[in-house]
PDB file of N, CA and C in Angstrom:
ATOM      1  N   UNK A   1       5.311  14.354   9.100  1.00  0.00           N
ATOM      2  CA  UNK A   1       5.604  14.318   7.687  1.00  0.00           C
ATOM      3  C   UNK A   1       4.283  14.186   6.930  1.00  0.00           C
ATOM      4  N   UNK A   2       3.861  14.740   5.859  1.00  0.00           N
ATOM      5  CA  UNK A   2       2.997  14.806   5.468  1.00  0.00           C
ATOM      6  C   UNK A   2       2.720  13.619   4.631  1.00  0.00           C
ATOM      7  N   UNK A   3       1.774  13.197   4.309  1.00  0.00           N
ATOM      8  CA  UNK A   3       1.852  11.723   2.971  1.00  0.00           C
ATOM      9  C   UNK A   3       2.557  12.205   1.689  1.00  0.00           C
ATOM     10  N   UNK A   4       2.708  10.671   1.496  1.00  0.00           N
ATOM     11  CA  UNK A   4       3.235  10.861  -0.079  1.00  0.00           C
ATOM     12  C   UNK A   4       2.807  10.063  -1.008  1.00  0.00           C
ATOM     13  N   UNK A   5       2.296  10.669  -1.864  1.00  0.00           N
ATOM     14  CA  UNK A   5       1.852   9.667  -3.046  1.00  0.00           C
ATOM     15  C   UNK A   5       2.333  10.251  -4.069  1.00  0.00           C
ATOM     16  N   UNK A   6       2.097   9.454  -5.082  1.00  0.00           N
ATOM     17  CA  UNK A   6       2.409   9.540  -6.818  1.00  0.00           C
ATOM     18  C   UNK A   6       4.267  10.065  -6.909  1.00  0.00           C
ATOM     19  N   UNK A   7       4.748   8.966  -6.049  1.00  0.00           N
ATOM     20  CA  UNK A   7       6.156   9.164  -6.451  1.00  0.00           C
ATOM     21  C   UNK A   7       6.714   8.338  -7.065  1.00  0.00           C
ATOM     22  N   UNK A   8       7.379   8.500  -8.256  1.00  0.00           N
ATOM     23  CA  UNK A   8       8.239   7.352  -8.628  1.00  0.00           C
ATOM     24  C   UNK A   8       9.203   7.335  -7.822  1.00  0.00           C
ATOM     25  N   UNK A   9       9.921   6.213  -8.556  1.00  0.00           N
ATOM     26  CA  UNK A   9      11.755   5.508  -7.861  1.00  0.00           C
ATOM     27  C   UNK A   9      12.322   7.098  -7.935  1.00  0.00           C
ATOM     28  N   UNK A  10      12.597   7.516  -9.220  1.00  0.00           N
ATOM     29  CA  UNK A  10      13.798   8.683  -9.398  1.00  0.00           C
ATOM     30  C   UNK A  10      13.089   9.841  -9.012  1.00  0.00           C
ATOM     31  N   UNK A  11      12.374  10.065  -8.282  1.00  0.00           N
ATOM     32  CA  UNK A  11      11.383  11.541  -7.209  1.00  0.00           C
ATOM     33  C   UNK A  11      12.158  11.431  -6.042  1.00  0.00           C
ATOM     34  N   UNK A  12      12.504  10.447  -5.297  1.00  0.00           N
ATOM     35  CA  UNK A  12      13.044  11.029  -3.997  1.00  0.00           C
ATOM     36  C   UNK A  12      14.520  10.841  -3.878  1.00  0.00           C
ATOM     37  N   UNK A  13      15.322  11.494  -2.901  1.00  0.00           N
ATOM     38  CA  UNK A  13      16.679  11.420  -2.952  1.00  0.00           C
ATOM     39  C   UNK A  13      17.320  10.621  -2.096  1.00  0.00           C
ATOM     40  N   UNK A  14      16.387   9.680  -1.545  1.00  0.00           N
ATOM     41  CA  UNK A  14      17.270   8.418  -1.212  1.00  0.00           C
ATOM     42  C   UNK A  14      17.774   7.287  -2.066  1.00  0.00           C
ATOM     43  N   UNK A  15      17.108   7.585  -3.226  1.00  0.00           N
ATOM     44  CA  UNK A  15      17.427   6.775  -4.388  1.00  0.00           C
ATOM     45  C   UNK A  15      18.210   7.490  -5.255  1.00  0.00           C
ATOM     46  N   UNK A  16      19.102   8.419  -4.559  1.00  0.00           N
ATOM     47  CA  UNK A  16      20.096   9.340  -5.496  1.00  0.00           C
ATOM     48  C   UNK A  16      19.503  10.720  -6.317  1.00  0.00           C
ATOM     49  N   UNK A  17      18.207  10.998  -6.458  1.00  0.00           N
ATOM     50  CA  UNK A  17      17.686  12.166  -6.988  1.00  0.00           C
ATOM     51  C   UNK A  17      18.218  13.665  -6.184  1.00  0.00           C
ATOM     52  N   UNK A  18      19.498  14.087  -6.288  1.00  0.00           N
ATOM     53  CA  UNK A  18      20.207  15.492  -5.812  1.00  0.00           C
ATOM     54  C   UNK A  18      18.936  16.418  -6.223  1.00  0.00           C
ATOM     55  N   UNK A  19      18.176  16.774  -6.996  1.00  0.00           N
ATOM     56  CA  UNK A  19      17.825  17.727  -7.773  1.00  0.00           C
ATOM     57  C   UNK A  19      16.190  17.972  -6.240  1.00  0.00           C
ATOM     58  N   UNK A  20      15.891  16.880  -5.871  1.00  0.00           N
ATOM     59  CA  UNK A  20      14.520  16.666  -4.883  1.00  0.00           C
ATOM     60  C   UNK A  20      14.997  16.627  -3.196  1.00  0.00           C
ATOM     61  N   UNK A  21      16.562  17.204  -3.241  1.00  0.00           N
ATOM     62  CA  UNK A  21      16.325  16.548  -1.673  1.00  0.00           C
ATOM     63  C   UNK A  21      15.910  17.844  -0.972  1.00  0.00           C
ATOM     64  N   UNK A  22      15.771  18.932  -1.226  1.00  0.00           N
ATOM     65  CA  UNK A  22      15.122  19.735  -0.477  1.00  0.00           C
ATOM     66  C   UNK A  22      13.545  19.167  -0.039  1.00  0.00           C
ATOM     67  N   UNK A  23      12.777  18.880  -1.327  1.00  0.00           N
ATOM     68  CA  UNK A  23      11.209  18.463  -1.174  1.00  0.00           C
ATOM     69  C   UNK A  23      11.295  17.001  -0.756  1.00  0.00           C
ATOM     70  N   UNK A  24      12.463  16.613  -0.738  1.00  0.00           N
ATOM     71  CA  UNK A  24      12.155  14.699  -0.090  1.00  0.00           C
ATOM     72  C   UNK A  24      12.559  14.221   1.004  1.00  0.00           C
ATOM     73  N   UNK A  25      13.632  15.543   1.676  1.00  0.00           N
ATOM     74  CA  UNK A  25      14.432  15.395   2.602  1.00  0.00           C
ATOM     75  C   UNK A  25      13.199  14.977   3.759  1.00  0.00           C
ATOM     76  N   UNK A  26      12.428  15.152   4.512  1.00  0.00           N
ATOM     77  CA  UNK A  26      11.563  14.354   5.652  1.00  0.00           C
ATOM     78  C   UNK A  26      11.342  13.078   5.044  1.00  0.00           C
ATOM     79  N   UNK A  27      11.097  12.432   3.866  1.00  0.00           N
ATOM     80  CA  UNK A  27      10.766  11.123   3.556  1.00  0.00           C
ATOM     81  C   UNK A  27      12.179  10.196   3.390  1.00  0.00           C
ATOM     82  N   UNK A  28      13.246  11.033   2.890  1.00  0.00           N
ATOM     83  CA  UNK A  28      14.642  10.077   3.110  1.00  0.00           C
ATOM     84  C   UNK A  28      14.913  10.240   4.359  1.00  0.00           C
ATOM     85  N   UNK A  29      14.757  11.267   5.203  1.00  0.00           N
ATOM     86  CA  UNK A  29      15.431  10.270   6.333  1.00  0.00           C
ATOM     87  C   UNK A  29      14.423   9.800   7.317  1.00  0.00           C
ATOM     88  N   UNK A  30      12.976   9.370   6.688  1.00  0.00           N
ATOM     89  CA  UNK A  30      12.531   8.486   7.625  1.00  0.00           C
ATOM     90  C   UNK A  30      12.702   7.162   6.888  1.00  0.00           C
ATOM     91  N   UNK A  31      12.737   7.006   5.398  1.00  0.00           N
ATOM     92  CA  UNK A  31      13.283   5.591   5.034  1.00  0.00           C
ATOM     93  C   UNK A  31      15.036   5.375   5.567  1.00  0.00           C
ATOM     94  N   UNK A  32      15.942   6.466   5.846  1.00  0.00           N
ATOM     95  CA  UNK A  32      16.331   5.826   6.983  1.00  0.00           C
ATOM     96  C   UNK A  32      16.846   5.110   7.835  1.00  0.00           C
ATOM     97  N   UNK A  33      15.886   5.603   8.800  1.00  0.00           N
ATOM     98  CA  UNK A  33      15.068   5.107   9.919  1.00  0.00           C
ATOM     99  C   UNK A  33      14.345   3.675  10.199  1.00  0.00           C
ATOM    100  N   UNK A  34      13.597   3.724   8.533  1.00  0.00           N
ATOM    101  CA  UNK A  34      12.917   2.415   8.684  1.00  0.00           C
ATOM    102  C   UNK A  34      13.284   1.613   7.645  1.00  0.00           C
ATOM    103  N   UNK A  35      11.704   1.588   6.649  1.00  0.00           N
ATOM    104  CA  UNK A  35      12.138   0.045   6.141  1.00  0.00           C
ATOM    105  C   UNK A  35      11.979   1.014   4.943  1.00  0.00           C
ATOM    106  N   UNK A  36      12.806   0.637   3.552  1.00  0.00           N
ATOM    107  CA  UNK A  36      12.421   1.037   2.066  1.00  0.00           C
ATOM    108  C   UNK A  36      12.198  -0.130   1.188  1.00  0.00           C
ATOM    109  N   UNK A  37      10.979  -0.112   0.861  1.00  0.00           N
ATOM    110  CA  UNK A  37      10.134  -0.948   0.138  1.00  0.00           C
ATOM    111  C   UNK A  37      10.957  -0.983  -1.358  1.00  0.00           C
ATOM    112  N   UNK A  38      11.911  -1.609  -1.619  1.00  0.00           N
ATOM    113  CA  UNK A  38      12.608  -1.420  -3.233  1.00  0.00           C
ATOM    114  C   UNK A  38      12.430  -2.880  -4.081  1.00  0.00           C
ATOM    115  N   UNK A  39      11.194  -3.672  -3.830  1.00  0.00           N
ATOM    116  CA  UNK A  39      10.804  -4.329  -4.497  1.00  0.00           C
ATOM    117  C   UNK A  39       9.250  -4.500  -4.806  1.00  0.00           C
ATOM    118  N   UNK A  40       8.887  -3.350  -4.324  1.00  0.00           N
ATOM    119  CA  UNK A  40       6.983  -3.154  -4.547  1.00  0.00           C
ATOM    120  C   UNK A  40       6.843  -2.547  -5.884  1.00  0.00           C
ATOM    121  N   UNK A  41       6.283  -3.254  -6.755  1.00  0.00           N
ATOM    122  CA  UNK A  41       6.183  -2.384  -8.185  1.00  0.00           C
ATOM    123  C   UNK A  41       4.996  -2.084  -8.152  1.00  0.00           C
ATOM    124  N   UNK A  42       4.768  -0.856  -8.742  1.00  0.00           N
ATOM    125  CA  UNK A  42       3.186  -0.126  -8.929  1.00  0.00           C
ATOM    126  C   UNK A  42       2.870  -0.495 -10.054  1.00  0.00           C
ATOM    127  N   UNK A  43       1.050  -0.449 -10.202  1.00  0.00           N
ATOM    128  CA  UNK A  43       0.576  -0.684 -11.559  1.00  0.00           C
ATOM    129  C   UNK A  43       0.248   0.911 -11.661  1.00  0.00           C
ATOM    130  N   UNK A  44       0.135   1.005 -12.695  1.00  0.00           N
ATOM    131  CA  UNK A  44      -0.569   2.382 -12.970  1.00  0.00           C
ATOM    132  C   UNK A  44      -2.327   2.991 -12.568  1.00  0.00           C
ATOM    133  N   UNK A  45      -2.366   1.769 -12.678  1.00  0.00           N
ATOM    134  CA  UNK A  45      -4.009   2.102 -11.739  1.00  0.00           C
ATOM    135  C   UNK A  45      -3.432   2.336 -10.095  1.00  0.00           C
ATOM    136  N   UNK A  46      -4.257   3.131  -9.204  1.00  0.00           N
ATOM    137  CA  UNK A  46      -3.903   3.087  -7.527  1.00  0.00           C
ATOM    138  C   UNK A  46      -4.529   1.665  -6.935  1.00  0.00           C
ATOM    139  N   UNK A  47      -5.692   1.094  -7.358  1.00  0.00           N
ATOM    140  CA  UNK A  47      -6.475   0.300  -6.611  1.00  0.00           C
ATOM    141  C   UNK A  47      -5.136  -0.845  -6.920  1.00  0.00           C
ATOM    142  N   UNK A  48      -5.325  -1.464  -7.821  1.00  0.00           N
ATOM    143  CA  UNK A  48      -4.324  -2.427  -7.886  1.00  0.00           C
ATOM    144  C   UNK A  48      -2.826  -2.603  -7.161  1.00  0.00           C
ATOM    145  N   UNK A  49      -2.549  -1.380  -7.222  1.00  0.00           N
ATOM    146  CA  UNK A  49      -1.654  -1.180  -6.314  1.00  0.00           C
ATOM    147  C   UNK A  49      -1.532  -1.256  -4.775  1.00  0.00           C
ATOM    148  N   UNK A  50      -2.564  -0.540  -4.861  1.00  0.00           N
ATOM    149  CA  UNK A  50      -2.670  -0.731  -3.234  1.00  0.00           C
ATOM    150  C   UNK A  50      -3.491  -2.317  -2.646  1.00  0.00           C
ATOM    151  N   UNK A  51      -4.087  -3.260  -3.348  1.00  0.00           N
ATOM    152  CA  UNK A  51      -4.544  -4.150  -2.979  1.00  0.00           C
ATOM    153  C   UNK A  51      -3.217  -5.396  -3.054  1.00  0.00           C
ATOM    154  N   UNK A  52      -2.216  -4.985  -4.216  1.00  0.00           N
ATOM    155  CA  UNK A  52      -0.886  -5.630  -4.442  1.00  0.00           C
ATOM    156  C   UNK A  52      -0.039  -5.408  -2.912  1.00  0.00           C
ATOM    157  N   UNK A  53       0.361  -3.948  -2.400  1.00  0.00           N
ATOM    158  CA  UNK A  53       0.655  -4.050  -1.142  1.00  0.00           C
ATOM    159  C   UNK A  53      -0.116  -4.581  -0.205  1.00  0.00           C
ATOM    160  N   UNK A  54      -1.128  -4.420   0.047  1.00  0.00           N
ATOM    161  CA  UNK A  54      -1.978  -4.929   1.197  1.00  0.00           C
ATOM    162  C   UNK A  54      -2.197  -6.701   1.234  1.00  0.00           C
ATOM    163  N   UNK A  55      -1.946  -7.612  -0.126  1.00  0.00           N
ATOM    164  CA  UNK A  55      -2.028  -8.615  -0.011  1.00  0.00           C
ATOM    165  C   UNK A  55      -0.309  -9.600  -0.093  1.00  0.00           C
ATOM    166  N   UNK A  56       0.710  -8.579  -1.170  1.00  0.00           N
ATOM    167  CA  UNK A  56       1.315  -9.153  -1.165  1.00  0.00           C
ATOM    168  C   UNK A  56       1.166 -10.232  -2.700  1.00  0.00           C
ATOM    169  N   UNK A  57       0.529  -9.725  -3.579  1.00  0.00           N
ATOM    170  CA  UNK A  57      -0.030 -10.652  -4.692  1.00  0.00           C
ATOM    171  C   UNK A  57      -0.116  -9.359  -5.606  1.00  0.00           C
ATOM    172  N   UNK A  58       0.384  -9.770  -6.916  1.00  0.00           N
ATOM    173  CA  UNK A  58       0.453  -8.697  -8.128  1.00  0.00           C
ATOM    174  C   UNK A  58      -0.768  -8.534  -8.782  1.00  0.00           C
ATOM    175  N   UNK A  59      -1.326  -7.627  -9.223  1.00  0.00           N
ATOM    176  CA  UNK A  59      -2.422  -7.316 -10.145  1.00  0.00           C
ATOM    177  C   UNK A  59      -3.369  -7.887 -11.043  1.00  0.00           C
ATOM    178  N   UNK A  60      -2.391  -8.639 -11.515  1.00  0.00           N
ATOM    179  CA  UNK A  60      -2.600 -10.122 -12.336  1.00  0.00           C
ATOM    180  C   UNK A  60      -3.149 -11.236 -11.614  1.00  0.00           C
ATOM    181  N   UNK A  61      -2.685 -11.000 -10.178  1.00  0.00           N
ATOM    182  CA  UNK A  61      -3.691 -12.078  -9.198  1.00  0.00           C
ATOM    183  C   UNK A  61      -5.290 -11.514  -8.989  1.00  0.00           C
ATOM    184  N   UNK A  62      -5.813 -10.668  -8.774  1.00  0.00           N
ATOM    185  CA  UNK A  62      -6.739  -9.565  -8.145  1.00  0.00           C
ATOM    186  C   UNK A  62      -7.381  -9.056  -9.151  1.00  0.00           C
ATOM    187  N   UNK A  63      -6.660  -8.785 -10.488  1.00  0.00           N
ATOM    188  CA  UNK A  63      -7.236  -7.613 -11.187  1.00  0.00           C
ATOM    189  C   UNK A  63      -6.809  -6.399 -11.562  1.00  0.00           C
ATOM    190  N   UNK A  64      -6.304  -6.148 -12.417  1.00  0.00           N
ATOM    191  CA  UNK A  64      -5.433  -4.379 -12.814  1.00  0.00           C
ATOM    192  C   UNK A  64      -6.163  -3.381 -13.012  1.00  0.00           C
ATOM    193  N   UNK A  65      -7.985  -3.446 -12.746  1.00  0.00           N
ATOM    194  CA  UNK A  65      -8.701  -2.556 -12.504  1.00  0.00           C
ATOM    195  C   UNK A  65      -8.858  -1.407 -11.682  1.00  0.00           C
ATOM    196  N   UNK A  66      -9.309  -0.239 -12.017  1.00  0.00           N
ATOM    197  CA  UNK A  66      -9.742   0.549 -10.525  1.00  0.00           C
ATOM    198  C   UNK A  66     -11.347  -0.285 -10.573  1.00  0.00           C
ATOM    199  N   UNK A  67     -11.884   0.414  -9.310  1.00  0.00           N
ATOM    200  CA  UNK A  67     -12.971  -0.003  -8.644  1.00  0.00           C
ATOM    201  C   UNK A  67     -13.866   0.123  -9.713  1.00  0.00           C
ATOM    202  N   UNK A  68     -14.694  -0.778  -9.244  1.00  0.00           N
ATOM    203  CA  UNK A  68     -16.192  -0.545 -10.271  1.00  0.00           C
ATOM    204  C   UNK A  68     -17.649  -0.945  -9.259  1.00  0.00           C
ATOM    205  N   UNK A  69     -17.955   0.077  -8.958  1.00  0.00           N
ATOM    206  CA  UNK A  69     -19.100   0.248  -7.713  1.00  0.00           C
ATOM    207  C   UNK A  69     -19.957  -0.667  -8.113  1.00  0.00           C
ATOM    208  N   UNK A  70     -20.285  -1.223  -8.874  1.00  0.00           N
ATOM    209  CA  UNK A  70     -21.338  -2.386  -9.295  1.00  0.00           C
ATOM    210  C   UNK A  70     -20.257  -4.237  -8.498  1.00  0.00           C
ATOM    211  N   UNK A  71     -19.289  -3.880  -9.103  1.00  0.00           N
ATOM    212  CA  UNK A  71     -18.816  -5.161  -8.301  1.00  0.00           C
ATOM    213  C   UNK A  71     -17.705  -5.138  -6.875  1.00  0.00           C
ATOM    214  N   UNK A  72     -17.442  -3.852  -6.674  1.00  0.00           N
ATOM    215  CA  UNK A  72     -16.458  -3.715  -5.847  1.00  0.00           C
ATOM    216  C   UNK A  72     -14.766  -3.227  -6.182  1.00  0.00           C
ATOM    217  N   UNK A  73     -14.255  -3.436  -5.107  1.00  0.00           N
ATOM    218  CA  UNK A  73     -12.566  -3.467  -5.103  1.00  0.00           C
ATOM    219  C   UNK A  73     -12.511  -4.614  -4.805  1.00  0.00           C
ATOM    220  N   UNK A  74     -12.474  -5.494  -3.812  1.00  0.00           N
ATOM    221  CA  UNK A  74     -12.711  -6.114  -2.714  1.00  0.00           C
ATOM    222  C   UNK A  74     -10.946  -6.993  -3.075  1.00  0.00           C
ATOM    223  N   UNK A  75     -10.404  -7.487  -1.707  1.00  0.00           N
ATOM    224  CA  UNK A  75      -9.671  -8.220  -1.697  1.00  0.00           C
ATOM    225  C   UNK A  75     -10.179  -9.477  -1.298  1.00  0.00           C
ATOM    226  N   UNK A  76      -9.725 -10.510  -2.069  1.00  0.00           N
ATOM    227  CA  UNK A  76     -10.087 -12.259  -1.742  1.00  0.00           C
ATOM    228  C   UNK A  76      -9.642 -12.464  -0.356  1.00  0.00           C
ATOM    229  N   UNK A  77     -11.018 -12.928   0.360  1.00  0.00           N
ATOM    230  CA  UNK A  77     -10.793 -13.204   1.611  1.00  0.00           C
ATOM    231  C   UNK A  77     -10.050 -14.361   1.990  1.00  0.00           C
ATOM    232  N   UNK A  78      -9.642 -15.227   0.996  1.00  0.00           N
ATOM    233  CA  UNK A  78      -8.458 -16.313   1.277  1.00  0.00           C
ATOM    234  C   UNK A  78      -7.056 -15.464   1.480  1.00  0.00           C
ATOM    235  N   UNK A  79      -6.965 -14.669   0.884  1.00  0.00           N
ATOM    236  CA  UNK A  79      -5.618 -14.079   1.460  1.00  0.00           C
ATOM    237  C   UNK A  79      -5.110 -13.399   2.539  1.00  0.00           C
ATOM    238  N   UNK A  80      -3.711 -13.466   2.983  1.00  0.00           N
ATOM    239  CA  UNK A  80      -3.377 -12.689   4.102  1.00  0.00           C
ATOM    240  C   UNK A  80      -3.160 -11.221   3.783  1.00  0.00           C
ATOM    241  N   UNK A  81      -3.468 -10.701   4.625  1.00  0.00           N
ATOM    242  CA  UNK A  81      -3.072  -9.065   4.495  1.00  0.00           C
ATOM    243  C   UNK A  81      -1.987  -9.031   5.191  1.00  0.00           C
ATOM    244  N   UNK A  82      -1.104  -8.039   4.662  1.00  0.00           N
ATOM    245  CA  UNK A  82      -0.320  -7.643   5.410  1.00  0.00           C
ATOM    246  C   UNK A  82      -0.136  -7.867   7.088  1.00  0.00           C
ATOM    247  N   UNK A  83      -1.528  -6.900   7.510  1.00  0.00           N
ATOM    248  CA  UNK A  83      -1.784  -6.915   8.874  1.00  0.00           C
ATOM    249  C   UNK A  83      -1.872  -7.950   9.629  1.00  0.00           C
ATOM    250  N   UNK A  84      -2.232  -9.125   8.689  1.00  0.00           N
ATOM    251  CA  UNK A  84      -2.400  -9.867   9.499  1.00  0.00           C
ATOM    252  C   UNK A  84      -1.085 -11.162   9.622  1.00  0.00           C
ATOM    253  N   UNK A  85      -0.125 -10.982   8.807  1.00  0.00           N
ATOM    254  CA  UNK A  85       1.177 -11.360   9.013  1.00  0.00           C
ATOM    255  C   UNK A  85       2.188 -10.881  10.086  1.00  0.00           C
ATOM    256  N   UNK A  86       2.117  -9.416   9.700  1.00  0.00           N
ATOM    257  CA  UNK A  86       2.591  -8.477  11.204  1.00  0.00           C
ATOM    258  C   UNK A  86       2.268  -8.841  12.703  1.00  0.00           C
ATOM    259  N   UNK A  87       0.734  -9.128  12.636  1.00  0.00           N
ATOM    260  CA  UNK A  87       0.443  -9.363  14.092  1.00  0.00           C
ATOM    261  C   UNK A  87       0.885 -10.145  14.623  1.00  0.00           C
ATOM    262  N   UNK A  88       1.397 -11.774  14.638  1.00  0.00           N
ATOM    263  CA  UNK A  88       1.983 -12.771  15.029  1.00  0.00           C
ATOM    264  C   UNK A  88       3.392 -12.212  16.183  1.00  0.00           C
ATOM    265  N   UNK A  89       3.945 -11.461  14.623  1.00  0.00           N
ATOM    266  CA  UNK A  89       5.496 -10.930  15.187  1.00  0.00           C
ATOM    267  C   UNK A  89       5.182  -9.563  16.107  1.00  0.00           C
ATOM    268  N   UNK A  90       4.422  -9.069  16.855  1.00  0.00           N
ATOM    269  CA  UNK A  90       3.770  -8.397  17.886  1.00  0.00           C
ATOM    270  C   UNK A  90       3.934  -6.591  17.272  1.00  0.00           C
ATOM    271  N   UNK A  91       3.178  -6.586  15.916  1.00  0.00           N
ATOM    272  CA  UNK A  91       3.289  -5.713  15.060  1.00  0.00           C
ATOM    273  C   UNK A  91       1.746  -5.121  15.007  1.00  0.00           C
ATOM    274  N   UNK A  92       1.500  -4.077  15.165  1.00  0.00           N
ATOM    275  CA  UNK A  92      -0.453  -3.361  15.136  1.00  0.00           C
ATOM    276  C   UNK A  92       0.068  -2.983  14.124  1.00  0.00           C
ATOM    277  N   UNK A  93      -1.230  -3.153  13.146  1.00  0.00           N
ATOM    278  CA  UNK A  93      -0.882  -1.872  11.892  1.00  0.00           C
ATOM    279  C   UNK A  93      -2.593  -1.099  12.164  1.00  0.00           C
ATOM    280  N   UNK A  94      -2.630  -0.380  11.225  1.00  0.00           N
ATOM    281  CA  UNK A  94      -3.453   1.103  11.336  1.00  0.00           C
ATOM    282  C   UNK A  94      -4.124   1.400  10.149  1.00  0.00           C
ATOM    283  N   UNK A  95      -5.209   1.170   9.454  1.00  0.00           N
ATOM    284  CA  UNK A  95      -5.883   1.418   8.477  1.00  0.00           C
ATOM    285  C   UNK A  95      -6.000   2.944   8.049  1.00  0.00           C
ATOM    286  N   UNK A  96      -5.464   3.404   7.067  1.00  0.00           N
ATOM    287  CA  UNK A  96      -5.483   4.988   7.350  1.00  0.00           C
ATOM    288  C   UNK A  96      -5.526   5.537   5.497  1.00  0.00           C
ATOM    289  N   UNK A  97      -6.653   6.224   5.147  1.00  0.00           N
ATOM    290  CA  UNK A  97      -6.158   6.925   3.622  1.00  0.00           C
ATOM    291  C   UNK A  97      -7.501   5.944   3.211  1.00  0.00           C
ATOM    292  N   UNK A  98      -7.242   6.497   1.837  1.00  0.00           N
ATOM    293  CA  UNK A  98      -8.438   5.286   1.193  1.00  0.00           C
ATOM    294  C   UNK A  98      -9.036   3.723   1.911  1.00  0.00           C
ATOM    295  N   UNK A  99     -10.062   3.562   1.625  1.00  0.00           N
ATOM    296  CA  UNK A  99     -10.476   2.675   2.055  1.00  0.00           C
ATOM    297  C   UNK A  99     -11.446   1.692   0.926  1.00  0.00           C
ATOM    298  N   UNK A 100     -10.919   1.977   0.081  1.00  0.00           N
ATOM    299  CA  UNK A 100     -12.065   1.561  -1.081  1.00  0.00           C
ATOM    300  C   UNK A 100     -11.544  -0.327  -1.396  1.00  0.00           C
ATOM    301  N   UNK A 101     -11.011  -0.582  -0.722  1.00  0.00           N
ATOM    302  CA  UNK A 101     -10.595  -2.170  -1.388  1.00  0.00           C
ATOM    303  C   UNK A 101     -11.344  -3.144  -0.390  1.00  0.00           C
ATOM    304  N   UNK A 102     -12.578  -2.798   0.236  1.00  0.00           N
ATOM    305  CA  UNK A 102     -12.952  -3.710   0.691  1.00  0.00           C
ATOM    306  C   UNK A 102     -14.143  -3.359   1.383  1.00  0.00           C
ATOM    307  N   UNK A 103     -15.120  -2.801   0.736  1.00  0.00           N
ATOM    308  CA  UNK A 103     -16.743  -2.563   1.463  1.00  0.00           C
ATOM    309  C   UNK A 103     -17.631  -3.644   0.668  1.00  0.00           C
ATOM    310  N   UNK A 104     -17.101  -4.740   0.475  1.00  0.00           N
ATOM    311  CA  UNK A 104     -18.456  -5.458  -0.285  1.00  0.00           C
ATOM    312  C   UNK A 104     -19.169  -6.377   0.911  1.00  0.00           C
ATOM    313  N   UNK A 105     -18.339  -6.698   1.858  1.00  0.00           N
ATOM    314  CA  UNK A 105     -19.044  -7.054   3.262  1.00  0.00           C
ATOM    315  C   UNK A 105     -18.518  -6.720   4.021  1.00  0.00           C
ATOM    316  N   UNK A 106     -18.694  -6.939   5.662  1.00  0.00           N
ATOM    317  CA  UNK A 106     -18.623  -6.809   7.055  1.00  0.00           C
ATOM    318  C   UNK A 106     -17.041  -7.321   6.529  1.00  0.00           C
ATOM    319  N   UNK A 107     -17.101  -8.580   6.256  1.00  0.00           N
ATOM    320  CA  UNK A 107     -15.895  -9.416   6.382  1.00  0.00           C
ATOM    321  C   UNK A 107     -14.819  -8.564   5.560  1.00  0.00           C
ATOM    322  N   UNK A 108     -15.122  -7.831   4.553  1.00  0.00           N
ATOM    323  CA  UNK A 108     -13.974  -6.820   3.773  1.00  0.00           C
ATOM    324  C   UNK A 108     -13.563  -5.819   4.782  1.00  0.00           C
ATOM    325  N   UNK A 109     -14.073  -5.279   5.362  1.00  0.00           N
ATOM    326  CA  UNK A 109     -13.628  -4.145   6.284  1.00  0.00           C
ATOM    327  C   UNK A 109     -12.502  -4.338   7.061  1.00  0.00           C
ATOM    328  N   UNK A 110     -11.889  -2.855   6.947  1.00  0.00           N
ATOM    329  CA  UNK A 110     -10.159  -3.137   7.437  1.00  0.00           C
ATOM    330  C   UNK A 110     -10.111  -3.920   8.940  1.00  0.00           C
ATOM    331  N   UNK A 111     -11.154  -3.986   9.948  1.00  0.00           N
ATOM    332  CA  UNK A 111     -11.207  -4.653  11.393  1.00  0.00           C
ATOM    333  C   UNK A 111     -11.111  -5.836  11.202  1.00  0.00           C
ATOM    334  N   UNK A 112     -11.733  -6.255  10.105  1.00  0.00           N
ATOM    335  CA  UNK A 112     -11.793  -7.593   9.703  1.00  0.00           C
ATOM    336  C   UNK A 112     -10.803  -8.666   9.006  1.00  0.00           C
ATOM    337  N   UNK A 113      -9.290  -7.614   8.770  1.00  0.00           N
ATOM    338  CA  UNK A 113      -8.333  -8.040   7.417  1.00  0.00           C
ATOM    339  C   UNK A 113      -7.565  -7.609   8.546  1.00  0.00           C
ATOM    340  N   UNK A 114      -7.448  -7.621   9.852  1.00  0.00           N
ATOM    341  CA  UNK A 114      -5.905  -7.552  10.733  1.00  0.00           C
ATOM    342  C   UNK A 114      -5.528  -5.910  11.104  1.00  0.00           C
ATOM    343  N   UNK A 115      -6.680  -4.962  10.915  1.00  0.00           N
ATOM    344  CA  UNK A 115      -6.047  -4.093  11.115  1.00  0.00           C
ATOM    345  C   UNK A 115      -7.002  -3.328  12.410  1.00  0.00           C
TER     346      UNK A 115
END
């Protein structure tokens, strides 16, 4: 299945959109299959978003910024990542796609945050 980004709620047809299930049909039936995330809200920036999934903490915790190469993305190293909640319960996760939320040290890097 190919990635998917920039979808809203009413884009795919597991959430009832008839008009998309030709173009959504591989992504509904791997949600499925698995898990559907129907309480992750996006900010309109991507960084925020994606540092909101990866920590589990809203925008307003972190920052509703995109990146700014002078100070970073970076996620607060007091927090858990995802990955590293998963692992306990005998779960690998896989760093894959952007990588911009965490080059301000060794210690930001996805090897370093459970993945």
């Amino acid at each position: 299945m190919p990635p998917q980004d920039d979808l809203g709620h009413d884009d795919v047809s597991f959430n009832g959109n008839l008009v998309n299930v030709d173009v959504t049909g591989n992504i509904t039936a791997a949600a499925k299959e698995g898990i559907i995330l129907n309480r992750h809200y996006v900010h309109w920036h991507c960084s925020p978003t994606r540092r909101t999934f990866l920590t589990g903490r809203l925008p307003l915790h972190h920052s509703e910024f995109l990146s700014d190469v002078q100070l970073g993305d970076d996620i607060d190293l007091r927090w858990t990542t995802i990955a590293e909640k998963l692992k306990p319960a005998g779960y690998m996760a896989y760093w894959f796609g952007k990588g911009h939320t965490g080059y301000k040290s060794f210690n930001h890097l996805p090897l370093q945050l459970g993945f």
